[in-house]
N, C-alpha and C. Protein backbone atom coordinates (compact mmCIF):
# COMPACT_ATOMS: atom_id res chain seq x y z
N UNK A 1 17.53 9.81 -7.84
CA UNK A 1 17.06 8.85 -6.88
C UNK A 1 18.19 7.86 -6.59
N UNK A 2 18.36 7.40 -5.23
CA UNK A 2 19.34 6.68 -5.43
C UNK A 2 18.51 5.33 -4.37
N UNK A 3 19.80 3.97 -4.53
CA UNK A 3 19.58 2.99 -3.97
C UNK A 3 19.00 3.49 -2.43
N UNK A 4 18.39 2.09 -1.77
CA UNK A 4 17.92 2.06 -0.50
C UNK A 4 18.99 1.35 0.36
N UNK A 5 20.25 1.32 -0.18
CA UNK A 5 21.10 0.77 0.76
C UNK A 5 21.90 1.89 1.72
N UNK A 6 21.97 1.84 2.81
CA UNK A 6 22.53 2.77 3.73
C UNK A 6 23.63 2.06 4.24
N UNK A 7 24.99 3.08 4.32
CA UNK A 7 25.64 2.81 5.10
C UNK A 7 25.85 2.89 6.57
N UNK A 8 25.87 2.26 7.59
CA UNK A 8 25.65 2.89 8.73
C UNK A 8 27.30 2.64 9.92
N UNK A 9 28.26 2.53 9.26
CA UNK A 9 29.92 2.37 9.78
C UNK A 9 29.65 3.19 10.83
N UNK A 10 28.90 4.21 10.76
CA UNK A 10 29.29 5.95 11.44
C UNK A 10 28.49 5.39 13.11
N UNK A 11 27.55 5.02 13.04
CA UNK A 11 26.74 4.70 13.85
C UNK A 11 26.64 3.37 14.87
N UNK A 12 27.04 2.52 13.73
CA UNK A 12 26.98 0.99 14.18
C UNK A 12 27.66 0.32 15.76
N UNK A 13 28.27 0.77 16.34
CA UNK A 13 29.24 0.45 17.21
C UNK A 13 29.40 1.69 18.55
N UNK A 14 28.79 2.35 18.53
CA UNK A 14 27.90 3.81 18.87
C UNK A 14 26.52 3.66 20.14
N UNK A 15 26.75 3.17 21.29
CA UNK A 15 25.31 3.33 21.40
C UNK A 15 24.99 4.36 21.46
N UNK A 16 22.84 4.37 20.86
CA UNK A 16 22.36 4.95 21.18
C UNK A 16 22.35 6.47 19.92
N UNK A 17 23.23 6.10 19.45
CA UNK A 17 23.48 6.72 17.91
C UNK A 17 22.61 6.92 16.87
N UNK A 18 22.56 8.34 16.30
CA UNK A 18 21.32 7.95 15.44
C UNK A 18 21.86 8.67 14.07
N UNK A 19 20.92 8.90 13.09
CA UNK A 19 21.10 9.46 11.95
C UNK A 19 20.08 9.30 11.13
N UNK A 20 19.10 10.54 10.70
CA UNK A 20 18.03 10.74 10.07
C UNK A 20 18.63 10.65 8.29
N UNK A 21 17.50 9.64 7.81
CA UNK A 21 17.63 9.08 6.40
C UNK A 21 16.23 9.48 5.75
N UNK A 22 16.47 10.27 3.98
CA UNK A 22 15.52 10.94 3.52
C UNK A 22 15.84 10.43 2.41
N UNK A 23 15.13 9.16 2.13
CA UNK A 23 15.43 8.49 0.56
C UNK A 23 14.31 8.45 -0.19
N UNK A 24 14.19 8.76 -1.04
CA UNK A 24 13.35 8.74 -2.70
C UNK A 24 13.60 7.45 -3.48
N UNK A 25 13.20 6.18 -4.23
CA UNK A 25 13.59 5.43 -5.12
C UNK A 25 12.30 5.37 -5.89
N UNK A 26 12.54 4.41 -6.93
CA UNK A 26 11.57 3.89 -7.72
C UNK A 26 11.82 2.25 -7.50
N UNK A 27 10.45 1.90 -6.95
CA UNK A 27 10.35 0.37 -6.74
C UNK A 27 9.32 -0.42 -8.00
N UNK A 28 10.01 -0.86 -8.90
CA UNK A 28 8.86 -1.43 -9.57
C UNK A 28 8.18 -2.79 -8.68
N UNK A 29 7.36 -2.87 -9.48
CA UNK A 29 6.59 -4.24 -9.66
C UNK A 29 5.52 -3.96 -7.99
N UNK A 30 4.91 -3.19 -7.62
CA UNK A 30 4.55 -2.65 -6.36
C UNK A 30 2.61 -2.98 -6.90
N UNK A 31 2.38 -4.05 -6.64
CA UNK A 31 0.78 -4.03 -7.07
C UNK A 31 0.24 -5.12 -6.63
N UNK A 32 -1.15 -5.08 -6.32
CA UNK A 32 -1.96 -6.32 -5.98
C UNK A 32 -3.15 -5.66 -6.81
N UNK A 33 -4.44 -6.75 -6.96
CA UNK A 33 -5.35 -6.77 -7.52
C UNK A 33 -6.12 -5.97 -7.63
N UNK A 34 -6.17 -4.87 -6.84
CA UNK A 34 -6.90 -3.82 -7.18
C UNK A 34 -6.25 -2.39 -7.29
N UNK A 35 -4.77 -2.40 -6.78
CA UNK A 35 -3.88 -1.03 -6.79
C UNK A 35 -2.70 -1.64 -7.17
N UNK A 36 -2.04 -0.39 -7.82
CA UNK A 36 -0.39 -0.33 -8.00
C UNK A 36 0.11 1.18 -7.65
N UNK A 37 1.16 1.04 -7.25
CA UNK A 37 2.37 2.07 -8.00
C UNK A 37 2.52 2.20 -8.41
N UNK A 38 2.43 3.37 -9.42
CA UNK A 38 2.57 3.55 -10.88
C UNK A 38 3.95 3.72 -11.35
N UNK A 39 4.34 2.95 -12.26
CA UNK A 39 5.47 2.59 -13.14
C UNK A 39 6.49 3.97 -12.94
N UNK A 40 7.55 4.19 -12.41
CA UNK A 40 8.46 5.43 -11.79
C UNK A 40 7.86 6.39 -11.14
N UNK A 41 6.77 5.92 -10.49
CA UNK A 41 6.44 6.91 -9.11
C UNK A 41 7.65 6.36 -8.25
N UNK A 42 8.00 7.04 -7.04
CA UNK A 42 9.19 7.52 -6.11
C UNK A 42 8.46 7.37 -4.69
N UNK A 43 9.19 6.08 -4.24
CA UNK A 43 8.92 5.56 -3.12
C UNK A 43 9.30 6.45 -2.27
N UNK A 44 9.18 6.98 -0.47
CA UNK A 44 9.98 7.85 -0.06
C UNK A 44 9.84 7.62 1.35
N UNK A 45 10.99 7.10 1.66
CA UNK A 45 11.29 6.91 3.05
C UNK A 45 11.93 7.47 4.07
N UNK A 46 11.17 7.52 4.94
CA UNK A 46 12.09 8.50 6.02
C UNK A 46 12.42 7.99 7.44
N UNK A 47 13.65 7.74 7.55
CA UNK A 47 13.74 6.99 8.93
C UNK A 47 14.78 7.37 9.69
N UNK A 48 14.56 6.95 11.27
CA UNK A 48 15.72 7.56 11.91
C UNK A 48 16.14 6.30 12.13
N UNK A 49 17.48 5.73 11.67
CA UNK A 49 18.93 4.95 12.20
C UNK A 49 18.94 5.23 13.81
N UNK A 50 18.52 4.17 14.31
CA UNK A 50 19.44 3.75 15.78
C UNK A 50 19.91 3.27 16.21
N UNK A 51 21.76 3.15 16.99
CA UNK A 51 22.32 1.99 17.19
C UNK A 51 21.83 1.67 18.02
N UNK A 52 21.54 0.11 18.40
CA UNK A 52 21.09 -0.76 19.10
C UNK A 52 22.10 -1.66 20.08
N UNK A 53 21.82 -2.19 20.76
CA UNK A 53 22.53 -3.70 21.91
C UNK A 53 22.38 -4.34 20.48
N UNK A 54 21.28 -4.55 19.59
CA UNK A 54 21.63 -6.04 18.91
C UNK A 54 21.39 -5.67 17.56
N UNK A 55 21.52 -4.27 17.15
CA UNK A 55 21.75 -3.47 15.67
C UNK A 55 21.55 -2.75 15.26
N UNK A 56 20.76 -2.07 14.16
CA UNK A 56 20.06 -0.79 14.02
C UNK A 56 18.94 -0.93 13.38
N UNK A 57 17.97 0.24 14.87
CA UNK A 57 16.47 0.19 14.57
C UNK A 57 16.46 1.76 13.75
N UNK A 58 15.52 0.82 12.81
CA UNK A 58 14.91 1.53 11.66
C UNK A 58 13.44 2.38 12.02
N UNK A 59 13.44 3.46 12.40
CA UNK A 59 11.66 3.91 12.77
C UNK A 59 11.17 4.95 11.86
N UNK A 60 10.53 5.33 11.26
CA UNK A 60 9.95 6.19 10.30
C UNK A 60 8.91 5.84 9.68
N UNK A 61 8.82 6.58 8.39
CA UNK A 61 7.18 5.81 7.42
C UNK A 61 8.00 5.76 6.34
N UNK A 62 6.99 5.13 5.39
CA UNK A 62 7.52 5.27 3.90
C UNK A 62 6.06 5.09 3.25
N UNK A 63 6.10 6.51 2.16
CA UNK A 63 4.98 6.44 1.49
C UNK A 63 5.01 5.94 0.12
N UNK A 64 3.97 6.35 -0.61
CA UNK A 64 4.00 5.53 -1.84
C UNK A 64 2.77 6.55 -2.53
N UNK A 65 2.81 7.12 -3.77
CA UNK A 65 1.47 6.94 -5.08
C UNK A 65 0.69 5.77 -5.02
N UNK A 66 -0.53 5.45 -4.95
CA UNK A 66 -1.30 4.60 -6.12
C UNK A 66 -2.23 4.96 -6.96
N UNK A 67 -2.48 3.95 -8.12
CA UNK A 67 -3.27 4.32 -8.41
C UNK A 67 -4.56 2.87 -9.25
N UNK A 68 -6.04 2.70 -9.16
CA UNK A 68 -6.57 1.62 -9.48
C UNK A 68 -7.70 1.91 -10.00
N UNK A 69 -8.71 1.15 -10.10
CA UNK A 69 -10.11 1.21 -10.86
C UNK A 69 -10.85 1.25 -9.03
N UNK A 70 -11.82 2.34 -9.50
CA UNK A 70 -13.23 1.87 -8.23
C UNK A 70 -13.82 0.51 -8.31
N UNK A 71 -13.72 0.22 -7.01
CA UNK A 71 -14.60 -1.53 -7.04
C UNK A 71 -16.11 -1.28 -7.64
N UNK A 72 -16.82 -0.56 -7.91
CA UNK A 72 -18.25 -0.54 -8.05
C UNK A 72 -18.24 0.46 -9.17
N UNK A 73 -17.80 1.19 -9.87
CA UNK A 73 -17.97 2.28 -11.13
C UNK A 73 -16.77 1.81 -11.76
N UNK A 74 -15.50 1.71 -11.72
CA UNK A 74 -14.37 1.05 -12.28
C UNK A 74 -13.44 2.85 -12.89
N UNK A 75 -13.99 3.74 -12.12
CA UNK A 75 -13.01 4.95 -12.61
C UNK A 75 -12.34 4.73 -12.01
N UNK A 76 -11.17 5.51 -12.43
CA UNK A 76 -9.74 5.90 -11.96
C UNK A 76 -10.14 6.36 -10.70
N UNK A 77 -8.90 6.00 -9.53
CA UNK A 77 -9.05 6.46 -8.35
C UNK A 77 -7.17 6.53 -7.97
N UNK A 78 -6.78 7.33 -7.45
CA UNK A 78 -5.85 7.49 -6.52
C UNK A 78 -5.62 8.00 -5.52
N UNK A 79 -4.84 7.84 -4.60
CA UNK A 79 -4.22 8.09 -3.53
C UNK A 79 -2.88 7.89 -2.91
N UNK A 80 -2.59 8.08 -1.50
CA UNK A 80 -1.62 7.54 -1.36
C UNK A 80 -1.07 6.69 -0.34
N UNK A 81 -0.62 5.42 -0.12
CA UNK A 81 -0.35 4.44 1.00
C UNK A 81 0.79 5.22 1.77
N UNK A 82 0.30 4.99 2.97
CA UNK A 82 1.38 5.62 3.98
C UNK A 82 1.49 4.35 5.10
N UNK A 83 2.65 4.35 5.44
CA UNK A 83 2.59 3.59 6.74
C UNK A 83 4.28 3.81 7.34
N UNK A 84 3.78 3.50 8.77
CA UNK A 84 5.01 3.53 9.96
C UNK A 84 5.89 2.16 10.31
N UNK A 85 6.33 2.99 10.07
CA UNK A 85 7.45 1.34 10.20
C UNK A 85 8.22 1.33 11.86
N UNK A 86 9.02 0.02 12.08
CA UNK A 86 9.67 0.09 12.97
C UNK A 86 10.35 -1.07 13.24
N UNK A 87 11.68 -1.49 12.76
CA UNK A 87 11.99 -2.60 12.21
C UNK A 87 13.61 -2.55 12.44
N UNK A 88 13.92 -3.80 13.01
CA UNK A 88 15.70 -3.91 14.05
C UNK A 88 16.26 -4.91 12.56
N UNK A 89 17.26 -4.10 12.33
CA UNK A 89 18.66 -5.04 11.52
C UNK A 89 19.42 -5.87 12.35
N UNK A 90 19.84 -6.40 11.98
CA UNK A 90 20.81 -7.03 12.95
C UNK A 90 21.38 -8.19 12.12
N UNK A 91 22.98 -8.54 12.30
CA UNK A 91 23.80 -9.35 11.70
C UNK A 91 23.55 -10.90 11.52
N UNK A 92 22.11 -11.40 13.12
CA UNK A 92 22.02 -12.66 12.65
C UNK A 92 20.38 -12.56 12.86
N UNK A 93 20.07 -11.92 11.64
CA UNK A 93 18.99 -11.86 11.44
C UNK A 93 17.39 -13.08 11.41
N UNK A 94 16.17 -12.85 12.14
CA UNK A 94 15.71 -14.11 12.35
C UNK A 94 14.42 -13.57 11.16
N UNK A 95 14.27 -14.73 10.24
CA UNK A 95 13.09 -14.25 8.74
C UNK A 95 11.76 -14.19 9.80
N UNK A 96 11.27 -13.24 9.37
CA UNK A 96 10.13 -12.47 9.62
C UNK A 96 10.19 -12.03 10.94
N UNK A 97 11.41 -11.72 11.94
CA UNK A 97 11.27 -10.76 13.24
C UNK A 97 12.53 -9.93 12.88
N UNK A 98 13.37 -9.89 11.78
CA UNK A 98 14.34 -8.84 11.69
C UNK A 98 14.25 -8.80 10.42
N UNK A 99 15.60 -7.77 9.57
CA UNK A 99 16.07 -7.53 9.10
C UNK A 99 17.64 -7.77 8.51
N UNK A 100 18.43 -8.57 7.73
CA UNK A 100 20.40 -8.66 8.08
C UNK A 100 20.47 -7.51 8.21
N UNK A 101 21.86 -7.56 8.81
CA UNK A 101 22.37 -6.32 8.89
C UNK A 101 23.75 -6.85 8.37
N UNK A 102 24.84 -6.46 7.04
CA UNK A 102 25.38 -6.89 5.77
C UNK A 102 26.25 -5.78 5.89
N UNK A 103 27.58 -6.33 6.71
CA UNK A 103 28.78 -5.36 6.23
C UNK A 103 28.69 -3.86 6.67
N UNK A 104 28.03 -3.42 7.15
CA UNK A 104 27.76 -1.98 8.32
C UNK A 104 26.75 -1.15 7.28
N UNK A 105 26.17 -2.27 6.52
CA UNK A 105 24.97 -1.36 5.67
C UNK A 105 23.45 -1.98 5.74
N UNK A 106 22.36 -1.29 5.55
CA UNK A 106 21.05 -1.82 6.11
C UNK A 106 20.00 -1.82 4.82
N UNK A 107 20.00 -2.52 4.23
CA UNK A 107 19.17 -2.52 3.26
C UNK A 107 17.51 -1.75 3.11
N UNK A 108 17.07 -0.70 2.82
CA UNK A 108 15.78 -0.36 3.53
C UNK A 108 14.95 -0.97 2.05
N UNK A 109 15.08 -1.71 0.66
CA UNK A 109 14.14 -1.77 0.11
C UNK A 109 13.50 -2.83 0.77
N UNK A 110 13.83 -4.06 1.15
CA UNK A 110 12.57 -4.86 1.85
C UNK A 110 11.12 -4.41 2.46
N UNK A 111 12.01 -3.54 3.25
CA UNK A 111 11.29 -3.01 4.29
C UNK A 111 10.46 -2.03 3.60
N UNK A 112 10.65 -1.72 2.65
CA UNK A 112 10.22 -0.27 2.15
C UNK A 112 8.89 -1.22 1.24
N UNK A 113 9.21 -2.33 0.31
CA UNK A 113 8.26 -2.96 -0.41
C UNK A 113 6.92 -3.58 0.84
N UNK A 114 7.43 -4.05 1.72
CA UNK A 114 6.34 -5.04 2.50
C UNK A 114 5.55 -3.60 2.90
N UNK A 115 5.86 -2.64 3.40
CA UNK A 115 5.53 -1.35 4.02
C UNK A 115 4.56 -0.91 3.23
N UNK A 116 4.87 -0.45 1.95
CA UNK A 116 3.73 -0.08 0.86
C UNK A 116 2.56 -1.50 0.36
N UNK A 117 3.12 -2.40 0.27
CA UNK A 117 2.34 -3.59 0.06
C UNK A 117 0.99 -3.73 0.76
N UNK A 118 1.67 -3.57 1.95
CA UNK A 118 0.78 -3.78 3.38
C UNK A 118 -0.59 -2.51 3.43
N UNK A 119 -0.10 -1.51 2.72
CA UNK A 119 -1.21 -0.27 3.01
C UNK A 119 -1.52 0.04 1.56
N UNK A 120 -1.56 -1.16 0.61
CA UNK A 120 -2.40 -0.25 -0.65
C UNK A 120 -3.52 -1.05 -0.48
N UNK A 121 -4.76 -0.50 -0.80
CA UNK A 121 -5.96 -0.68 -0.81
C UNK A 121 -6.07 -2.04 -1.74
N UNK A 122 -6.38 -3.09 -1.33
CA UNK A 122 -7.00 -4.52 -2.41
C UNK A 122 -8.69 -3.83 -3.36
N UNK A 123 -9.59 -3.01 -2.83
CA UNK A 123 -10.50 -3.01 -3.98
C UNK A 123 -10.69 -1.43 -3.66
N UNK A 124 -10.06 -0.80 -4.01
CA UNK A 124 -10.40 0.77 -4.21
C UNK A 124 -11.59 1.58 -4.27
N UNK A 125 -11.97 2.33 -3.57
CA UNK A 125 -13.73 3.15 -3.71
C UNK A 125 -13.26 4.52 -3.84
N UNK A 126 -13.43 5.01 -5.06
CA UNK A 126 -13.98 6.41 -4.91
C UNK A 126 -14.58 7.22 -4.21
N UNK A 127 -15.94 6.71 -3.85
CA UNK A 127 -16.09 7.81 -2.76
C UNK A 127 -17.15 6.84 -1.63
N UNK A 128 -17.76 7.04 -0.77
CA UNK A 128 -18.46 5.95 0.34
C UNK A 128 -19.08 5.90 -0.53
N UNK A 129 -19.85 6.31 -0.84
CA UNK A 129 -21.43 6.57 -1.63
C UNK A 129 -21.22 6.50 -3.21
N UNK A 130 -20.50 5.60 -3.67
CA UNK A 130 -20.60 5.11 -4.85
C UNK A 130 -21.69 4.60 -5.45
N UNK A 131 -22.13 4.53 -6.10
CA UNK A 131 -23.45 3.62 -6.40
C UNK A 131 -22.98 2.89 -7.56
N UNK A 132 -22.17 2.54 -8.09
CA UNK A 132 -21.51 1.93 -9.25
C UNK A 132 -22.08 1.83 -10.50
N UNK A 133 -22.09 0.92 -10.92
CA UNK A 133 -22.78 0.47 -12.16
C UNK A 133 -24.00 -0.50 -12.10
N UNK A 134 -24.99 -0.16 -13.30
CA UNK A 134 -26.25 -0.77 -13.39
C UNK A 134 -25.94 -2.38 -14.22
N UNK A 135 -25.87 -3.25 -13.09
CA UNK A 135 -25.98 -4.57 -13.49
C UNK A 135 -26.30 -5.09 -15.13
N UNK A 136 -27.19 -4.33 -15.25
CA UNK A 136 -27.99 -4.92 -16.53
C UNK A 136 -27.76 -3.70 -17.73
N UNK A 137 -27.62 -2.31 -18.02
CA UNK A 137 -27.06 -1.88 -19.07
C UNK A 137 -25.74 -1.13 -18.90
N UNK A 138 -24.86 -1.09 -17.54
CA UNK A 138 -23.48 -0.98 -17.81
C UNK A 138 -23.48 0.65 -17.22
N UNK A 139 -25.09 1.40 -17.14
CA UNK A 139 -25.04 2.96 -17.22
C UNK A 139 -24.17 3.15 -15.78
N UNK A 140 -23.71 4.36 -15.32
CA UNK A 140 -22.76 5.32 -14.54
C UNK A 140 -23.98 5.91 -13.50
N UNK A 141 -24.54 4.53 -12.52
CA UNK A 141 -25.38 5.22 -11.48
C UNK A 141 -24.92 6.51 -10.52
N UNK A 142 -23.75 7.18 -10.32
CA UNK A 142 -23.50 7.79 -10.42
C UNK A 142 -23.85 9.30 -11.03
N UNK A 143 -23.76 9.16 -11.72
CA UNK A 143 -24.25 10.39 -13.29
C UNK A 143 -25.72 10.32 -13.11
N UNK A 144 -26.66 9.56 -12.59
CA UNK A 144 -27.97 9.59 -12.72
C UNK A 144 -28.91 8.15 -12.69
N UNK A 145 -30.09 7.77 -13.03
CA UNK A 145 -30.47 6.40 -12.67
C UNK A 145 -30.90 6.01 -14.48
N UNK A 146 -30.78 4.63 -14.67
CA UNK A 146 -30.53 4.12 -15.84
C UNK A 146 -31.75 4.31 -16.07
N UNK A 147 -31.82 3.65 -17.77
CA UNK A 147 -33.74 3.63 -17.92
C UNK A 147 -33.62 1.94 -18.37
N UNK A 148 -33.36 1.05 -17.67
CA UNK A 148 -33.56 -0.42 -17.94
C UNK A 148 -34.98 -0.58 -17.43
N UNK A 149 -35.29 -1.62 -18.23
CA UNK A 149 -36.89 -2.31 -17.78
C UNK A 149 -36.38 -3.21 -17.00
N UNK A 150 -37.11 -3.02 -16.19
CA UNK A 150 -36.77 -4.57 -14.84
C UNK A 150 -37.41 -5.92 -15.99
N UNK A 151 -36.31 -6.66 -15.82
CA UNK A 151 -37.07 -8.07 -16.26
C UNK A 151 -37.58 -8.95 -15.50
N UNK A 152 -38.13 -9.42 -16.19
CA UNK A 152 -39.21 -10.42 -15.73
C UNK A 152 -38.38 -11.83 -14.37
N UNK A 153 -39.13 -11.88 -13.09
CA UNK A 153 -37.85 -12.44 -12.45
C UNK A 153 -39.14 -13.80 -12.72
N UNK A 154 -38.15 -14.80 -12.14
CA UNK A 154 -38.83 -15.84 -11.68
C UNK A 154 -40.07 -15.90 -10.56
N UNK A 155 -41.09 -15.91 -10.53
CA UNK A 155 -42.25 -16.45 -9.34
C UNK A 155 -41.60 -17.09 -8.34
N UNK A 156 -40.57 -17.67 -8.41
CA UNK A 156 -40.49 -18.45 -6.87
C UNK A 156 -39.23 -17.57 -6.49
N UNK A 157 -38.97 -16.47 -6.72
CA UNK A 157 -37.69 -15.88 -5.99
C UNK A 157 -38.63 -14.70 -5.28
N UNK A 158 -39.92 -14.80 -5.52
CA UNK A 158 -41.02 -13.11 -5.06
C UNK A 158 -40.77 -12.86 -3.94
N UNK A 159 -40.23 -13.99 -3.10
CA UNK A 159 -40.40 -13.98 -1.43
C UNK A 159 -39.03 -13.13 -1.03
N UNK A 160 -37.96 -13.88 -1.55
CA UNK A 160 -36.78 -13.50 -1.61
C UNK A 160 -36.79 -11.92 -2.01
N UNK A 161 -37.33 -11.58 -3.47
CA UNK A 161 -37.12 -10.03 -3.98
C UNK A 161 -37.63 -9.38 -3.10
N UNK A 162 -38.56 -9.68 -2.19
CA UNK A 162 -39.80 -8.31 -1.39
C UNK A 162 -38.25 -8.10 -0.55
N UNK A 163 -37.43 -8.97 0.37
CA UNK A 163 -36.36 -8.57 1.18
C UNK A 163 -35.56 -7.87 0.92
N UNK A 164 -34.97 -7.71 -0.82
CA UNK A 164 -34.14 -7.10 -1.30
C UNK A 164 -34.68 -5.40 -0.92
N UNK A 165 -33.85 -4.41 -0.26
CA UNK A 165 -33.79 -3.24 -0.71
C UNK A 165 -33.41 -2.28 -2.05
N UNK A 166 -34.30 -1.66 -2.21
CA UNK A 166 -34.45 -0.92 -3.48
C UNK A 166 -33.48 0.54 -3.43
């Protein structure tokens, strides 16, 4: 696997120039609260280099592994974040509408982290039709229906419970 830094000398000064890029890395630290990247899974980006009037546009996807707990049963779930990118380098780069562009080379991990960031799932579902877990003994509604005794609710919530669906 190698770095996400590209050289682009060949291209840069070129209009209209291109050059297809097929990079693999390992990005740690790739997680929010309900998904990650798992620890040396292989980021993988694919983009076509274009020289530009004002630098080089970056267009391709970059995917990613994840993997997290179901929001409602808490099993293992994975998949994988994909997304399209499309993103201009350029030497006087403006924060959050470009990219630098650094000595005739284009850095793609930024771009590659916000990219996967942006498309991993915050609370993960297994499947639509999860039915998760039973509030009150923990059982795998899923697997079948628990045998809890309904407890005893309060009298002044009766109005409220008749609305609840069963």
């Amino acid at each position: 696997m190698r770095a996400l830094v590209v050289d682009v000398a060949d291209i840069r000064n070129r209009p209209a120039a291109r050059r297809a890029e097929h990079i693999e890395a390992v990005l740690d630290g790739l997680a929010l609260t309900g998904s990650a990247v798992p620890a040396g899974a292989g980021v993988v980006v694919e983009v076509m280099l274009e020289s530009v009037k004002e630098g080089i546009l970056a267009t391709g996807t970059v995917a990613a592994p994840w993997t997290g707990p179901c929001r409602r049963c808490l099993k293992p779930v994975a998949g994988d974040a994909r997304a399209a990118v499309a993103e201009l380098f350029e030497e006087r780069a403006t924060e959050g509408e470009s990219y630098p562009l650094v000595h005739d080379q284009v850095d793609l991990e930024p771009l590659a982290r916000e990219a996967v960031l942006l498309e991993l799932p915050q609370a993960p579902l297994c499947r639509d039709d999860c039915r998760g877990l039973c509030a009150t003994c923990g059982a795998d509604l899923n697997e079948g229906s628990c045998r809890c005794v309904p407890e005893n609710r309060d009298p002044r919530w009766a109005a409220l419970d008749a609305l609840r669906p069963d």
